[in-house]
Protein backbone atom coordinates (compact mmCIF):
# COMPACT_ATOMS: atom_id res chain seq x y z
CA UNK A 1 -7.22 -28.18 -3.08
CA UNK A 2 -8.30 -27.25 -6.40
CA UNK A 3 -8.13 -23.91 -7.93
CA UNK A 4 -11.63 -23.08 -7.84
CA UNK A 5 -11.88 -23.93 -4.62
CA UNK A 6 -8.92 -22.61 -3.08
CA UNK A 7 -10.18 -19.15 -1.29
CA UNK A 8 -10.11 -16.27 -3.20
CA UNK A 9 -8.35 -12.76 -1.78
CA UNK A 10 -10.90 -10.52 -0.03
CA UNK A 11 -11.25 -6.84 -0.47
CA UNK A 12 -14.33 -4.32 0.35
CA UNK A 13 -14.76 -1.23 -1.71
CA UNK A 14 -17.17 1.78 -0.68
CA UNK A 15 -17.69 4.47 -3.00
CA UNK A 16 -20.10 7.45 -1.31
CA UNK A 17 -22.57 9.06 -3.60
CA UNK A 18 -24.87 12.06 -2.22
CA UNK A 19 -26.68 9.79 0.61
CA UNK A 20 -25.99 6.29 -0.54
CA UNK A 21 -23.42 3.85 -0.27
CA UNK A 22 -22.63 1.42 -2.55
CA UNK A 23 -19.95 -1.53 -1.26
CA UNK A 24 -18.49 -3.86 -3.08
CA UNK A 25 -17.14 -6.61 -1.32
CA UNK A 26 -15.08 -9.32 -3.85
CA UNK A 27 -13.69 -12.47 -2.85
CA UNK A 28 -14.76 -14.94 -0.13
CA UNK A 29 -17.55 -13.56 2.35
CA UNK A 30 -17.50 -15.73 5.51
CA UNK A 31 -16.53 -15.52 8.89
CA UNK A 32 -13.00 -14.25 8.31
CA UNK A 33 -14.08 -11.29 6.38
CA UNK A 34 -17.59 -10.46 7.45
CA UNK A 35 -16.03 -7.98 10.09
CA UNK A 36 -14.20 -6.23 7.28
CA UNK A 37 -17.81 -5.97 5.45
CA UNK A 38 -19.09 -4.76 8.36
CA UNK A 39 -16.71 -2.05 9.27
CA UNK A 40 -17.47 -0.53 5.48
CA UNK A 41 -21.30 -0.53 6.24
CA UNK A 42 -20.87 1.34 9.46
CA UNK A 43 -18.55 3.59 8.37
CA UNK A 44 -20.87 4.71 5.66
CA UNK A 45 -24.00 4.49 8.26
CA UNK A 46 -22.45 6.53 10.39
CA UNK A 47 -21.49 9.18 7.74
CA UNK A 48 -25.21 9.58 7.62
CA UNK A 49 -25.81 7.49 4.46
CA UNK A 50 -29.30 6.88 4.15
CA UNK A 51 -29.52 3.66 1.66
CA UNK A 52 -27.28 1.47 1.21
CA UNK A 53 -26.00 -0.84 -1.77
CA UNK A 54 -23.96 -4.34 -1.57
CA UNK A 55 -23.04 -5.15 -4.89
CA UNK A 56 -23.08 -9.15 -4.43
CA UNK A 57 -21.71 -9.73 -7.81
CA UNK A 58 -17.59 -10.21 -6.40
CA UNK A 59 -18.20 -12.97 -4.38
CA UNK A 60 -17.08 -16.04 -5.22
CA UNK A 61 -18.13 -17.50 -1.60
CA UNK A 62 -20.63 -16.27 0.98
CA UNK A 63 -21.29 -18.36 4.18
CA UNK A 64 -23.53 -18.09 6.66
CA UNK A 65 -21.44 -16.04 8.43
CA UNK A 66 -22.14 -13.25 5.38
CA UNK A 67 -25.93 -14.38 5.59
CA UNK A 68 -25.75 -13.70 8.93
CA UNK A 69 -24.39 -10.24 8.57
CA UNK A 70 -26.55 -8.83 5.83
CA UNK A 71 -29.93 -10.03 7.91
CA UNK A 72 -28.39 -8.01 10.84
CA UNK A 73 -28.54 -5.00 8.49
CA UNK A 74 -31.69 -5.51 6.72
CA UNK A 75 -33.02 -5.71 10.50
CA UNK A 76 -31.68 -2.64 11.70
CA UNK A 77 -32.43 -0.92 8.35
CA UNK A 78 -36.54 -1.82 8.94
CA UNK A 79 -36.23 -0.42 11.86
CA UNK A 80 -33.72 2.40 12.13
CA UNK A 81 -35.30 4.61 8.37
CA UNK A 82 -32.79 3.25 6.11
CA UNK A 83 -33.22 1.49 2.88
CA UNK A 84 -30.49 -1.98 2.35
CA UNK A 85 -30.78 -2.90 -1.44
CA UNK A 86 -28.63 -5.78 -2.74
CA UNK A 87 -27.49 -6.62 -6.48
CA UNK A 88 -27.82 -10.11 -6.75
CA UNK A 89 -24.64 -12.43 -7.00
CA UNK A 90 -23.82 -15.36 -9.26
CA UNK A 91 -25.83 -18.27 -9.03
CA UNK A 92 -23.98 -19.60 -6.52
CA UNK A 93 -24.22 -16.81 -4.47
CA UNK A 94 -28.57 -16.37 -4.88
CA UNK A 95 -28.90 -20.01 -4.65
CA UNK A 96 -28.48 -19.19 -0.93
CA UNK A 97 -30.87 -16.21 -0.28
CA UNK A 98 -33.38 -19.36 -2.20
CA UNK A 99 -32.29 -22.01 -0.48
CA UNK A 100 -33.03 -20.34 3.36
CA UNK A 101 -36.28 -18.32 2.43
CA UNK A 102 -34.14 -15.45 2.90
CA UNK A 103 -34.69 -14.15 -1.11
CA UNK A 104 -38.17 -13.56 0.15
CA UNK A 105 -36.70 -10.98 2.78
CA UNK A 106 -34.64 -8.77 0.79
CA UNK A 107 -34.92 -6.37 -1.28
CA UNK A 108 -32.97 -6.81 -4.67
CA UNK A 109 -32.21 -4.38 -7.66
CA UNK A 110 -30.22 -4.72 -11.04
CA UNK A 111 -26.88 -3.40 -10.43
């Protein structure tokens, strides 16, 4: 496999400021990380955060599996008061949120 596309290492930052969260997840997002991203949001929800941030701009990879996971959010966040803001990712990355509609659905800010 070549290098760039041999997976990258995952990790999932959170840093906690006043009553917003802002994660970071860098590497692949797919189906063998997504729980990892998910554990981050919902330990910041349940702190009592009341927006939270994904950077998108570590990913090298998102599936649908990652797709999957942020829609989840942006669902619960319509309907449970809190705000889900992304920072958009490389090309790469947006060319999904394009490619299903899903850019459409989202709320996006400059990071």
């Amino acid at each position: 496999m070549s290098e760039e596309f041999a997976p990258k290492p995952f990790h999932c930052a959170v840093d906690v400021r006043e009553d917003a969260a802002f994660v970071r997840p860098e590497g692949d997002l797919d189906m063998s990380t997504a729980s990892e991203v998910e554990a981050v949001m919902r330990t910041a929800f349940d702190a009592g955060v009341k927006r939270l941030v994904v950077d998108l701009r570590g990913l090298y990879f998102m599936d649908s599996t990652g797709l999957t996971l942020l829609t989840r959010w942006n669902n619960a966040s319509n309907r449970d008061g809190f705000a889900l803001v992304l920072i958009p990712g490389h090309e790469r990355i947006q060319r999904l949120f394009t490619l299903t509609g899903l850019h459409e659905y989202f709320t996006f800010t400059a990071g």
